[in-house]
N, C-alpha and C. Protein backbone atom coordinates (compact mmCIF):
# COMPACT_ATOMS: atom_id res chain seq x y z
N UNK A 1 84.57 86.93 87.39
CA UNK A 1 85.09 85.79 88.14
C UNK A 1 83.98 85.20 89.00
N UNK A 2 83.86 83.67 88.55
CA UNK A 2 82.95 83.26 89.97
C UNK A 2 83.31 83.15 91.26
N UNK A 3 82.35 83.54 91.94
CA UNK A 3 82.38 83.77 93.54
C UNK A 3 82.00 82.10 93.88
N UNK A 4 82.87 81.88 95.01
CA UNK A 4 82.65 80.71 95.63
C UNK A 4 81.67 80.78 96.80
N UNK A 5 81.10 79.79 97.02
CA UNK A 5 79.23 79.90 97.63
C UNK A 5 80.79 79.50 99.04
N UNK A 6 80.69 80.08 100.38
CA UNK A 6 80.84 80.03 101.64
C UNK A 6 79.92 78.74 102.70
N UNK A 7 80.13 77.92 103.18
CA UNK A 7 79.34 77.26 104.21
C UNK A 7 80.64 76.97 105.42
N UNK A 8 79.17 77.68 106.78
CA UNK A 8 80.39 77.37 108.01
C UNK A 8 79.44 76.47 108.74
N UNK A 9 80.33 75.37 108.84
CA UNK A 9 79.69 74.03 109.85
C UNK A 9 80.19 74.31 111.31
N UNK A 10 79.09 74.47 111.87
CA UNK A 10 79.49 74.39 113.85
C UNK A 10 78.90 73.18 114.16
N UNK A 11 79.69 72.07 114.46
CA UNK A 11 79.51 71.48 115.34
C UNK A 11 80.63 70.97 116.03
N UNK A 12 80.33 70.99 117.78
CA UNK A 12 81.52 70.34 119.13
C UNK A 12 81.85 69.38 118.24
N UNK A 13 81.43 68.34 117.39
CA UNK A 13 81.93 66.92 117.24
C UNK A 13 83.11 66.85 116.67
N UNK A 14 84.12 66.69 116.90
CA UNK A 14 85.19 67.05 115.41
C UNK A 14 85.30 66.28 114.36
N UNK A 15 84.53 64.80 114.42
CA UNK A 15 84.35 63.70 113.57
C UNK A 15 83.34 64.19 112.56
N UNK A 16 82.72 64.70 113.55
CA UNK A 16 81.16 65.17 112.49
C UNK A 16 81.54 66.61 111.46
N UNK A 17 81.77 67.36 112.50
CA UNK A 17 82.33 68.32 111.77
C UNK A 17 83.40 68.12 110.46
N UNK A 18 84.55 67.80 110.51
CA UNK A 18 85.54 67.64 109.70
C UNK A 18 84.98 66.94 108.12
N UNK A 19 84.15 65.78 108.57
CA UNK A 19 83.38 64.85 107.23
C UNK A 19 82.33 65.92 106.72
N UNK A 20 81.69 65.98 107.45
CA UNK A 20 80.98 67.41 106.62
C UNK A 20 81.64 68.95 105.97
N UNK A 21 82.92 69.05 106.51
CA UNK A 21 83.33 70.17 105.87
C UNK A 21 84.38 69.25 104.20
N UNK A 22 84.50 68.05 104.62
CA UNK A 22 85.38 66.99 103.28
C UNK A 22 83.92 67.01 102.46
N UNK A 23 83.08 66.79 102.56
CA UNK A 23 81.82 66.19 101.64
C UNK A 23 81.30 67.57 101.19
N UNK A 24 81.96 68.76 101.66
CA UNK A 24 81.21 70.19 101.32
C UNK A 24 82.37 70.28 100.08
N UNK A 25 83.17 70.44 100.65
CA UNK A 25 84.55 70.80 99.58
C UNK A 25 84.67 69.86 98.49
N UNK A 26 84.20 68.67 98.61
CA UNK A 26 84.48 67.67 97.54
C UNK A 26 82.74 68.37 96.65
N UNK A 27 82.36 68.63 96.67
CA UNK A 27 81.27 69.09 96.07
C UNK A 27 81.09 70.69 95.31
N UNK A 28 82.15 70.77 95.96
CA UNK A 28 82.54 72.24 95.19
C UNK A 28 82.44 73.43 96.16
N UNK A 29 82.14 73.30 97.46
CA UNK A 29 81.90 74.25 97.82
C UNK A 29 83.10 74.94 99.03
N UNK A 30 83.34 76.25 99.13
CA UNK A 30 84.22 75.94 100.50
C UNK A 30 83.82 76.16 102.14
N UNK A 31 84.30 75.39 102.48
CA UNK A 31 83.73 75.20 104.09
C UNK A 31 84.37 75.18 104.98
N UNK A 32 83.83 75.86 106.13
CA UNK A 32 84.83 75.95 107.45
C UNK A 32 84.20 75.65 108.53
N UNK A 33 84.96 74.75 109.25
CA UNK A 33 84.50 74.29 110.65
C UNK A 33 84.89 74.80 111.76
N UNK A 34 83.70 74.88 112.40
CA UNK A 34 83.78 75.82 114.10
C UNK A 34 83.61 74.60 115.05
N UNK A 35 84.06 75.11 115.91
CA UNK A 35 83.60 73.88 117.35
C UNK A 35 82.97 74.72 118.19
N UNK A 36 82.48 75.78 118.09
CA UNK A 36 81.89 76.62 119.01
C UNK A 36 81.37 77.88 118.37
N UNK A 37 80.36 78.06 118.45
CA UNK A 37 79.16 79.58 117.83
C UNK A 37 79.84 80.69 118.16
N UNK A 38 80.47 80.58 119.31
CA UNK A 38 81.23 82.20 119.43
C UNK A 38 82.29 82.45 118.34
N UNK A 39 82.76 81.52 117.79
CA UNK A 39 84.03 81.78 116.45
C UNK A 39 83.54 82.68 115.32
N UNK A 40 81.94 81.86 114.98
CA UNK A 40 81.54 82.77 114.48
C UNK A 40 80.92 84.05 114.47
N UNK A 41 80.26 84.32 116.38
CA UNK A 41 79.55 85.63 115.82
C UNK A 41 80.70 86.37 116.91
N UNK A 42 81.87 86.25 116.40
CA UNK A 42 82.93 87.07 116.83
C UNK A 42 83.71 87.57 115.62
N UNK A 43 82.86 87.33 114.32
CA UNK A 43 83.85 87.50 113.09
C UNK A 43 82.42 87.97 111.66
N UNK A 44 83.04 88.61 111.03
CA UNK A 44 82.50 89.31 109.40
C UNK A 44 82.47 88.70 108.74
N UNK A 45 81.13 87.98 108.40
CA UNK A 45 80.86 86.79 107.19
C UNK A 45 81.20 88.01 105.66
N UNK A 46 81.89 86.94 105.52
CA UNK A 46 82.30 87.11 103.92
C UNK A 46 81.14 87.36 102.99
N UNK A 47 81.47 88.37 101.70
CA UNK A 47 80.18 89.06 101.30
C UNK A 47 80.36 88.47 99.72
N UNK A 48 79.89 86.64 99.98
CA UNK A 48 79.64 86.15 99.33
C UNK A 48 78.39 85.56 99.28
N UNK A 49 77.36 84.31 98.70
CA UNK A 49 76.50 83.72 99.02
C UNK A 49 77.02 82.69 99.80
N UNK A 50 76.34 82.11 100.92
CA UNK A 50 76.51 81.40 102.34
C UNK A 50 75.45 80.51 102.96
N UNK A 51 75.84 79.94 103.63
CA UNK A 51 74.60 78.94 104.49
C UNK A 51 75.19 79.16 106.00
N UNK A 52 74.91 78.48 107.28
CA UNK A 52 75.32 78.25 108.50
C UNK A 52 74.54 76.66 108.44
N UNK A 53 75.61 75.63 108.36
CA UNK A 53 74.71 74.64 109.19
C UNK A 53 75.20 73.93 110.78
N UNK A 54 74.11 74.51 111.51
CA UNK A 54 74.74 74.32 112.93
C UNK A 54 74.07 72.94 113.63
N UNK A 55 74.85 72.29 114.49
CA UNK A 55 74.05 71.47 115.37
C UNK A 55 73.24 72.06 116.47
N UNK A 56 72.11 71.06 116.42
CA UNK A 56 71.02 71.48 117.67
C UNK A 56 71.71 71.63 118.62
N UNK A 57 72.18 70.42 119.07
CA UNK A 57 72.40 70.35 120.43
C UNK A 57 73.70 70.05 120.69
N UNK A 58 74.59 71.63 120.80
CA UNK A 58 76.09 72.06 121.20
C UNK A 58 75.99 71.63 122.74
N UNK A 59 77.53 71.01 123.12
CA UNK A 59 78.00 71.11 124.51
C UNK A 59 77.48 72.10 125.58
N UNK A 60 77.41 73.14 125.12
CA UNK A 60 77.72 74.60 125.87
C UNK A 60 76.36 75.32 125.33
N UNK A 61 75.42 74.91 124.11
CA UNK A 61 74.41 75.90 124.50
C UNK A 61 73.50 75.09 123.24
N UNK A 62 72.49 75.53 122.81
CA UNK A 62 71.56 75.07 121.52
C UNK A 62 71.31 75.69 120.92
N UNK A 63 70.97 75.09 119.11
CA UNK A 63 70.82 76.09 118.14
C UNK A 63 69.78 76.86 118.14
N UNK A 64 68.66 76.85 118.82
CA UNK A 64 68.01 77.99 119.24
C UNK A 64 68.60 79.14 119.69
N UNK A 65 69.42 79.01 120.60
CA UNK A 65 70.36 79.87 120.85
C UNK A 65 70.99 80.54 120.18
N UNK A 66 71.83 79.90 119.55
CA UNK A 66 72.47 80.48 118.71
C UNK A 66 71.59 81.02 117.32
N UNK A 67 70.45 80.72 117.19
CA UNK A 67 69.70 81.61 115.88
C UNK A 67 69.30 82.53 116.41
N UNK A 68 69.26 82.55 118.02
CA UNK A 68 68.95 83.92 118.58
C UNK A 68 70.13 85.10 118.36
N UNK A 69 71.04 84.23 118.58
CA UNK A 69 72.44 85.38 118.79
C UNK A 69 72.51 85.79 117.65
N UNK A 70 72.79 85.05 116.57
CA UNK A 70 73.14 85.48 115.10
C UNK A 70 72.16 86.76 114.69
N UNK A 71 70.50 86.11 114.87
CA UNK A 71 69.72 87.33 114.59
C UNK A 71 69.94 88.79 115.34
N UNK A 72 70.43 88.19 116.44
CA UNK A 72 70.45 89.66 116.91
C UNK A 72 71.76 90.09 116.78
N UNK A 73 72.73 89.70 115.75
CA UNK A 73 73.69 90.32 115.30
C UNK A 73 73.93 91.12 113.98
N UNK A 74 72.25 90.42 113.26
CA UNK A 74 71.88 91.02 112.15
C UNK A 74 72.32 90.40 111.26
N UNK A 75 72.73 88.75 111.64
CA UNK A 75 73.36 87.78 110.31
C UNK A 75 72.20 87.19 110.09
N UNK A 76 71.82 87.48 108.56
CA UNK A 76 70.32 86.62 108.31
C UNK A 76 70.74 85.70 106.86
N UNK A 77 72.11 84.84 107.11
CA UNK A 77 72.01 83.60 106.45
C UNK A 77 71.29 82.47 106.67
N UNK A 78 70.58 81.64 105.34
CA UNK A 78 69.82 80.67 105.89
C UNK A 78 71.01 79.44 106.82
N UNK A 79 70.15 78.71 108.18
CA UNK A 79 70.09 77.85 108.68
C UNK A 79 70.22 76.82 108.38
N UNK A 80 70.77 75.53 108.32
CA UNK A 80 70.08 74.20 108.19
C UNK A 80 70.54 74.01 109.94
N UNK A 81 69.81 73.40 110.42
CA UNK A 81 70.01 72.57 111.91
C UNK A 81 70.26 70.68 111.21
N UNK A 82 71.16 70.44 112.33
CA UNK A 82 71.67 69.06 112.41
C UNK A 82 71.24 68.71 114.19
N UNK A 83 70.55 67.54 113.90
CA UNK A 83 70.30 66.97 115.03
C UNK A 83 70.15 65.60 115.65
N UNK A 84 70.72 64.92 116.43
CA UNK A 84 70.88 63.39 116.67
C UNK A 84 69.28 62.86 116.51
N UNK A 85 68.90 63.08 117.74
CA UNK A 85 67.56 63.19 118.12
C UNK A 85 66.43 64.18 117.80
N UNK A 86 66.12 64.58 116.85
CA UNK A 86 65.09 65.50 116.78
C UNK A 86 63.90 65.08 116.68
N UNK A 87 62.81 65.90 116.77
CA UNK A 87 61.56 66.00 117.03
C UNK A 87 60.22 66.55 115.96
N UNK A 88 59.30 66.22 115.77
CA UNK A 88 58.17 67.17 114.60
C UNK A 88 58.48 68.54 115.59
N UNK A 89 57.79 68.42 117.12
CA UNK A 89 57.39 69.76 117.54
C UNK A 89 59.25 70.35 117.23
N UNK A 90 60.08 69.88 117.72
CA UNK A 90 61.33 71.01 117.31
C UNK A 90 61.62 71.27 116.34
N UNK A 91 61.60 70.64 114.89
CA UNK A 91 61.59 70.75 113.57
C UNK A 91 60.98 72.15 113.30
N UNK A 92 59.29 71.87 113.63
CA UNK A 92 58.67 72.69 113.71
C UNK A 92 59.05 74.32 113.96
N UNK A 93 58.90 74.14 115.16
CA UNK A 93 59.88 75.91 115.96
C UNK A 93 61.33 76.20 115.12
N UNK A 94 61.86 75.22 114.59
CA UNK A 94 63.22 76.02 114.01
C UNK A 94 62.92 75.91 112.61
N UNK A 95 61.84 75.64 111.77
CA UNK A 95 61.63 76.41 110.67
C UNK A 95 60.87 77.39 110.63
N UNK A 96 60.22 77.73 111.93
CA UNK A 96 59.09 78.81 112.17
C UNK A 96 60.19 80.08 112.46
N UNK A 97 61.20 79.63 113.34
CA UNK A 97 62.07 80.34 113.47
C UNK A 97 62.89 80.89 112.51
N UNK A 98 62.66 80.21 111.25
CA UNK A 98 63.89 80.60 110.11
C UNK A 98 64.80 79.96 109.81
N UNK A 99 64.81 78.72 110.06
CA UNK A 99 65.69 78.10 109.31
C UNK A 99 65.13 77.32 108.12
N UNK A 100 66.49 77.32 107.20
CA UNK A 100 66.03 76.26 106.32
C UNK A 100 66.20 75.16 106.08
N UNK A 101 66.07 74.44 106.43
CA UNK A 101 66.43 72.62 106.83
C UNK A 101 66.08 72.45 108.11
N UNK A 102 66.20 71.31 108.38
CA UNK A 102 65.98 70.71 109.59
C UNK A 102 66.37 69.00 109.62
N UNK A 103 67.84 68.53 109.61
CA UNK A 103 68.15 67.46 109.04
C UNK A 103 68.44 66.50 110.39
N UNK A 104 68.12 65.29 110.27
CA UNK A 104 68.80 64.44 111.67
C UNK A 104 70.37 63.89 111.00
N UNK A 105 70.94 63.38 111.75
CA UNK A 105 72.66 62.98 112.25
C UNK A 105 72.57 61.80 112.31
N UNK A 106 72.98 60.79 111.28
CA UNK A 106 74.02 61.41 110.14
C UNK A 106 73.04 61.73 108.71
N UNK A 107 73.60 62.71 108.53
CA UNK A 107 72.29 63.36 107.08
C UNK A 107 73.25 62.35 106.14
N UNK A 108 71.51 62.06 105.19
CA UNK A 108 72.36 61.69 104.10
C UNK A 108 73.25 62.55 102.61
N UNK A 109 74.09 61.85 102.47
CA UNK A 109 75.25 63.17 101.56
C UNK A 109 74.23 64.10 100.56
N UNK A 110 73.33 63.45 99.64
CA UNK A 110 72.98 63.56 98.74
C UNK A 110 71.65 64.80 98.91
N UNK A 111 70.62 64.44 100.34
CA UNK A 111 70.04 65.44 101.16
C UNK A 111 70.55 66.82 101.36
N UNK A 112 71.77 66.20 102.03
CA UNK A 112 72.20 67.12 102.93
C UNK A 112 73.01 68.41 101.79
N UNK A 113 73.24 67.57 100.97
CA UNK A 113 73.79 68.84 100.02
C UNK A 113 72.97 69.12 98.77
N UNK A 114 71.86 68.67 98.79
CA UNK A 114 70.92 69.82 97.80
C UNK A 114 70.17 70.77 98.67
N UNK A 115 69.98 70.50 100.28
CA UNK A 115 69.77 71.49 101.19
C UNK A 115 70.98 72.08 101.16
N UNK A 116 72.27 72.41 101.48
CA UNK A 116 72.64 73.34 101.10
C UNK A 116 72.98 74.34 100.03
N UNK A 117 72.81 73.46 98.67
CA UNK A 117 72.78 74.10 97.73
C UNK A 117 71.40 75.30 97.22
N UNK A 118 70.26 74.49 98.03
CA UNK A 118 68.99 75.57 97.87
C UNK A 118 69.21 76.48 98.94
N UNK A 119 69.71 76.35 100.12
CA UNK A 119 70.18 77.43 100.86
C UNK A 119 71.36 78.92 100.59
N UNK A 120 72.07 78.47 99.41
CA UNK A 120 73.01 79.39 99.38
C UNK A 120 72.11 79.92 97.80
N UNK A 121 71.45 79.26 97.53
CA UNK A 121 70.46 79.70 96.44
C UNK A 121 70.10 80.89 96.77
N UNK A 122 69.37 80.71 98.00
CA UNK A 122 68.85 81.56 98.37
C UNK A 122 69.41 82.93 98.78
N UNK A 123 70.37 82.12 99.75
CA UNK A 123 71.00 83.41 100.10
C UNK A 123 71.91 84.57 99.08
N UNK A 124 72.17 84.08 97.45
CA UNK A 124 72.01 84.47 96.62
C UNK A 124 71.38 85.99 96.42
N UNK A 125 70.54 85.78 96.48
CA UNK A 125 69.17 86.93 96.61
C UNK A 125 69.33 87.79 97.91
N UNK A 126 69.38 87.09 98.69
CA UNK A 126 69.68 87.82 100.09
C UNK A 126 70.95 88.61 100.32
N UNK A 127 72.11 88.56 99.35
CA UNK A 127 73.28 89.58 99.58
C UNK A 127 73.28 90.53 99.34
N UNK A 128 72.70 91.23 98.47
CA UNK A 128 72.53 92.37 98.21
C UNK A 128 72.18 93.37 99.60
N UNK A 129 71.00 92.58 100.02
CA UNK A 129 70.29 93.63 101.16
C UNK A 129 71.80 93.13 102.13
N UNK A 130 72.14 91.81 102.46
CA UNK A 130 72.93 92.14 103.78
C UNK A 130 74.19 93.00 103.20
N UNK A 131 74.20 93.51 102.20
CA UNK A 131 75.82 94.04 102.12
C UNK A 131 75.35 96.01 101.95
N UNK A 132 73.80 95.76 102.16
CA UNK A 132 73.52 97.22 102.22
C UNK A 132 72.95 97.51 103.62
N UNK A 133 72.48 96.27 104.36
CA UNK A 133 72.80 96.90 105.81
C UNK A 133 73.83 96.91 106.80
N UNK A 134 75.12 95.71 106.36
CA UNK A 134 76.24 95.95 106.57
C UNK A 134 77.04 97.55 106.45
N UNK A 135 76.40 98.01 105.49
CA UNK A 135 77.51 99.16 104.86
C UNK A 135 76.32 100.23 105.65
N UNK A 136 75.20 100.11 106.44
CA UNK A 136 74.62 101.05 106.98
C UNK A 136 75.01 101.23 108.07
N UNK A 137 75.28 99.87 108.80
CA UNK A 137 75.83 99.64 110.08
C UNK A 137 76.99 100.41 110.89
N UNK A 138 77.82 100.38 109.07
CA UNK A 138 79.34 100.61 109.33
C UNK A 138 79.59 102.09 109.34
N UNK A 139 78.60 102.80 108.91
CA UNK A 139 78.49 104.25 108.54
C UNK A 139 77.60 104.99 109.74
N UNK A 140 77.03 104.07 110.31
CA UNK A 140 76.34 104.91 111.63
C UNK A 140 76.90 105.01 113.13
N UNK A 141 78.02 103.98 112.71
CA UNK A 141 79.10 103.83 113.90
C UNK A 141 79.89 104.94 113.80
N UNK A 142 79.93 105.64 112.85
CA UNK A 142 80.68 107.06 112.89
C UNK A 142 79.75 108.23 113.31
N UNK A 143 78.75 108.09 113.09
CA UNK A 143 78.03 108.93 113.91
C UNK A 143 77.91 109.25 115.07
N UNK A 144 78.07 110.53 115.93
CA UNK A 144 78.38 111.48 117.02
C UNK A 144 76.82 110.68 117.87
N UNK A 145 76.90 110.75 119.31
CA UNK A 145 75.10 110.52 119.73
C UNK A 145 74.10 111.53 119.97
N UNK A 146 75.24 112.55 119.25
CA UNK A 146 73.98 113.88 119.12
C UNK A 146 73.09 113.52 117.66
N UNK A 147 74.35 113.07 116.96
CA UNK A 147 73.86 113.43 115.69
C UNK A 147 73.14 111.96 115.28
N UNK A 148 72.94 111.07 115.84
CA UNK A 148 71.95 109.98 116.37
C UNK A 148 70.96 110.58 116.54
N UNK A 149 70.65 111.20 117.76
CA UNK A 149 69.56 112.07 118.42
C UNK A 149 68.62 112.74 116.80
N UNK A 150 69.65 113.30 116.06
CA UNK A 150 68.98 113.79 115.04
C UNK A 150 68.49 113.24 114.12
N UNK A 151 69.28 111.72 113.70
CA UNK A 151 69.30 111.34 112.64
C UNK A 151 67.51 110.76 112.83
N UNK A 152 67.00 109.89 114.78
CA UNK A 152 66.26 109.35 114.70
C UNK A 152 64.62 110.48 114.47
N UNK A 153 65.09 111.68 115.36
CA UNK A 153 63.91 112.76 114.93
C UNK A 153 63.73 112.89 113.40
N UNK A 154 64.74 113.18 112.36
CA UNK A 154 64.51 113.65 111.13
C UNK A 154 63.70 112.63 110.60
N UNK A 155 63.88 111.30 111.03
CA UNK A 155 62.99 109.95 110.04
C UNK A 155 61.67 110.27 110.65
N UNK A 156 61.17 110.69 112.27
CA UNK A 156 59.92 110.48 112.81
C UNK A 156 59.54 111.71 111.86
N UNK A 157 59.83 112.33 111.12
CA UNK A 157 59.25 113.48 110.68
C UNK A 157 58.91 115.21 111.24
N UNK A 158 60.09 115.16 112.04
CA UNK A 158 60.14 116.21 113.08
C UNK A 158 61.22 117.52 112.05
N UNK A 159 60.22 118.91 112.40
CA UNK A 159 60.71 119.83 110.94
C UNK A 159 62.35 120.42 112.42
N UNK A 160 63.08 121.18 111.75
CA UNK A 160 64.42 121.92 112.18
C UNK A 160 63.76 122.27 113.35
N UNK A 161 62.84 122.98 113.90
CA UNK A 161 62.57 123.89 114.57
C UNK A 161 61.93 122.66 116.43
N UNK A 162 61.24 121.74 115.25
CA UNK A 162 60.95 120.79 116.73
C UNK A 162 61.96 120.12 117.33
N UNK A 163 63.10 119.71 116.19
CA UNK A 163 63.99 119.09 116.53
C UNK A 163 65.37 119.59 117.97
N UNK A 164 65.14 120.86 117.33
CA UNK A 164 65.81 121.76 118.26
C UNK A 164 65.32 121.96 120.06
N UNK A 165 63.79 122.23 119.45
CA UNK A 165 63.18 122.46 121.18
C UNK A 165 63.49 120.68 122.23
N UNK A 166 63.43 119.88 120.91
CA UNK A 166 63.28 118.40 121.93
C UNK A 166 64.33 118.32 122.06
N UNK A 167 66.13 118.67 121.59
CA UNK A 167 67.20 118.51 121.90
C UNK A 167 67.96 119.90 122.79
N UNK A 168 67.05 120.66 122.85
CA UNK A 168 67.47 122.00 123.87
C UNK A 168 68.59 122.57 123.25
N UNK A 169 68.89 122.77 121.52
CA UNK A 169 69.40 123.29 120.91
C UNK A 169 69.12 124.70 120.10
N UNK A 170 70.04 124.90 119.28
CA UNK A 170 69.61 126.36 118.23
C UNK A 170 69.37 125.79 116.83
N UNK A 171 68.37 125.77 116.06
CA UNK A 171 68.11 125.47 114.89
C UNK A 171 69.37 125.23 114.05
N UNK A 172 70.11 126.24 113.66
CA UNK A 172 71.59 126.43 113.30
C UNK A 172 72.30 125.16 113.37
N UNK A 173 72.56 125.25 114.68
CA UNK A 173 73.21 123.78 115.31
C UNK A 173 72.30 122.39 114.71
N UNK A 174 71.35 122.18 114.34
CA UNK A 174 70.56 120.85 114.31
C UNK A 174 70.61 120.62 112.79
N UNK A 175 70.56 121.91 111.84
CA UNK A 175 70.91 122.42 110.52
C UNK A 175 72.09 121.23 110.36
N UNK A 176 73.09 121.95 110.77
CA UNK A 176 74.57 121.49 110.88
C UNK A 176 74.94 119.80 111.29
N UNK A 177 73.76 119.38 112.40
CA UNK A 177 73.81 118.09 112.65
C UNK A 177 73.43 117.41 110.93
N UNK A 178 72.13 117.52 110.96
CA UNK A 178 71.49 117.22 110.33
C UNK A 178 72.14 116.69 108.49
N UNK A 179 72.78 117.83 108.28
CA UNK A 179 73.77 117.64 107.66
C UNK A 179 74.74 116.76 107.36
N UNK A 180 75.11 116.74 108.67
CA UNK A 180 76.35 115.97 108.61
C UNK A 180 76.22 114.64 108.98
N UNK A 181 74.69 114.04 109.43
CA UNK A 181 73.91 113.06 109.15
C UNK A 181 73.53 112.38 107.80
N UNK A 182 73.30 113.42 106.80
CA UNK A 182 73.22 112.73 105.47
C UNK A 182 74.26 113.16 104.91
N UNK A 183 75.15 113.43 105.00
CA UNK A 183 76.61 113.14 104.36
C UNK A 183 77.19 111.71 104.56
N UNK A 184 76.93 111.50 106.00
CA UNK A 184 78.22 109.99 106.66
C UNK A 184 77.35 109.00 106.62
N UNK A 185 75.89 109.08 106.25
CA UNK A 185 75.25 107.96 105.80
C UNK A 185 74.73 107.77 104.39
N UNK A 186 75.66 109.26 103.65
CA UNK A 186 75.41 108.57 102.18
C UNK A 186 73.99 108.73 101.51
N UNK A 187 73.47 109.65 102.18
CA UNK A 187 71.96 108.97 101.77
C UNK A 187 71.41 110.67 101.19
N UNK A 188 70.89 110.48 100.03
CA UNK A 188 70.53 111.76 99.15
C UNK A 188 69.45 112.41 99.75
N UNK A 189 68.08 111.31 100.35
CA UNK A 189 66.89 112.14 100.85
C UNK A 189 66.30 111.39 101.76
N UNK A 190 65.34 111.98 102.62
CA UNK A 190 64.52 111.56 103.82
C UNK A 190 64.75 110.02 104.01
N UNK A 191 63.57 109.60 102.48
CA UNK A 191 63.04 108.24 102.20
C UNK A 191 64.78 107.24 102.44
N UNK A 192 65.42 107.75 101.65
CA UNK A 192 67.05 107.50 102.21
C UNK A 192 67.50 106.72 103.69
N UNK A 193 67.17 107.85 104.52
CA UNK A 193 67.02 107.82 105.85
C UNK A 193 66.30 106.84 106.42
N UNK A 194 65.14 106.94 106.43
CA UNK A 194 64.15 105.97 106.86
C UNK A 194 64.39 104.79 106.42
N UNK A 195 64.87 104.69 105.36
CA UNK A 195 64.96 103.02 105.14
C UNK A 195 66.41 102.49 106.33
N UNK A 196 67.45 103.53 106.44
CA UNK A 196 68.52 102.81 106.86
C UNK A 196 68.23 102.99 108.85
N UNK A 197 67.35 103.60 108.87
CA UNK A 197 67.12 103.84 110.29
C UNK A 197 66.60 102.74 110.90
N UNK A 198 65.53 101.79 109.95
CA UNK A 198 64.90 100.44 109.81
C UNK A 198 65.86 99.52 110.05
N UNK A 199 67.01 99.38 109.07
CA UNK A 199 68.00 98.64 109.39
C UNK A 199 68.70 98.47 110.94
N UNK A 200 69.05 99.99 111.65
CA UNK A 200 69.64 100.24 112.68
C UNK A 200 68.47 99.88 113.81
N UNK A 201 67.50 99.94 113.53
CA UNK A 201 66.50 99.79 114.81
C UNK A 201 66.24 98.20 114.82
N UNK A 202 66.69 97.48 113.75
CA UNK A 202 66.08 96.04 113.66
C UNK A 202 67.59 95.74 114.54
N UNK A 203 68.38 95.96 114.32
CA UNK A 203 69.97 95.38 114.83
C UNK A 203 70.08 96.01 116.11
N UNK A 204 69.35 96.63 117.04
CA UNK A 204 69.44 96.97 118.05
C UNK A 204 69.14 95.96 119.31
């Protein structure tokens, strides 16, 4: 079954917003409109291919901002920014920053949606990894903060015996952590580990 490509439009405007979520849908795609960035990073993007196209310049805060928040929520869908007034130097900083587009208001239809279509292109490629650090995320939240303590020594390369003296434990006991560290994260060996520890230290 084909998967339908996701795009969520934030912008305060509701004029702007609404025509851009009609010109998304009439194009095949489905789209949902926010009037505010917190809607979305208060909610679990769908683990489909996706875009975000947000306006620069929200009521209440800017899309700098908000590519800050998202990143540090560990949502790494591509960007397009929408902006009345924009600038080379701001263009600039928000593709340096990671986005992909950088369109002024009112974009034209035809622009504006082969930028999103190369955006969810992309992000195409990009689901895989977010639906494997999603599912790392979700599996380390069950983890005890002892067995944290262990999980981060075992990746630095620390053998049973150091692990123990730096946690003021009995080998036995760190055995047993340790364990029950690569059980609830799924993960067969070390290299295992280390990769998903990467994940957890980038989302911190």
């Amino acid at each position: 079954m084909k998967v339908e490509p996701m795009v969520y439009v934030i912008d305060d405007e509701a004029s702007v917003r609404n025509a851009l979520v009609n010109l998304l849908s009439s194009a095949g795609f489905k789209a949902e409109g926010f009037a505010s960035p917190a809607d979305v990073l208060s909610r679990e993007l769908p683990p489909v291919p996706m875009c975000i196209v947000l306006d620069m310049n929200l009521q209440s805060t800017n899309g700098f901002a908000v590519q800050d928040q998202l990143a540090q929520k560990g949502v790494q869908v591509p960007i397009i920014f929408l902006t009345g007034y924009g600038s080379i130097p701001m263009s600039v900083r928000a593709i340096k920053a990671g986005a992909q587009e950088f369109l002024t208001k009112p974009p034209d239809d035809e622009e504006f949606l082969g930028a999103v279509k190369r955006a969810v292109e992309q992000d195409e490629a990009n689901l895989i990894e977010r639906e494997f650090n999603a599912g790392v995320m979700r599996r380390a939240a069950s983890l005890t903060p002892r067995e944290m303590d262990v999980f981060e020594l075992a990746v630095e390369g620390k053998m049973i015996k150091q692990m123990a003296h730096a946690l003021g434990t009995q080998e036995v006991t760190v055995k047993v952590h340790k364990r029950r560290v690569m059980s609830k994260m799924e993960a067969k060996t070390l290299i295992d580990l280390a990769r998903m520890w990467d994940v957890i230290r980038h989302a911190r």
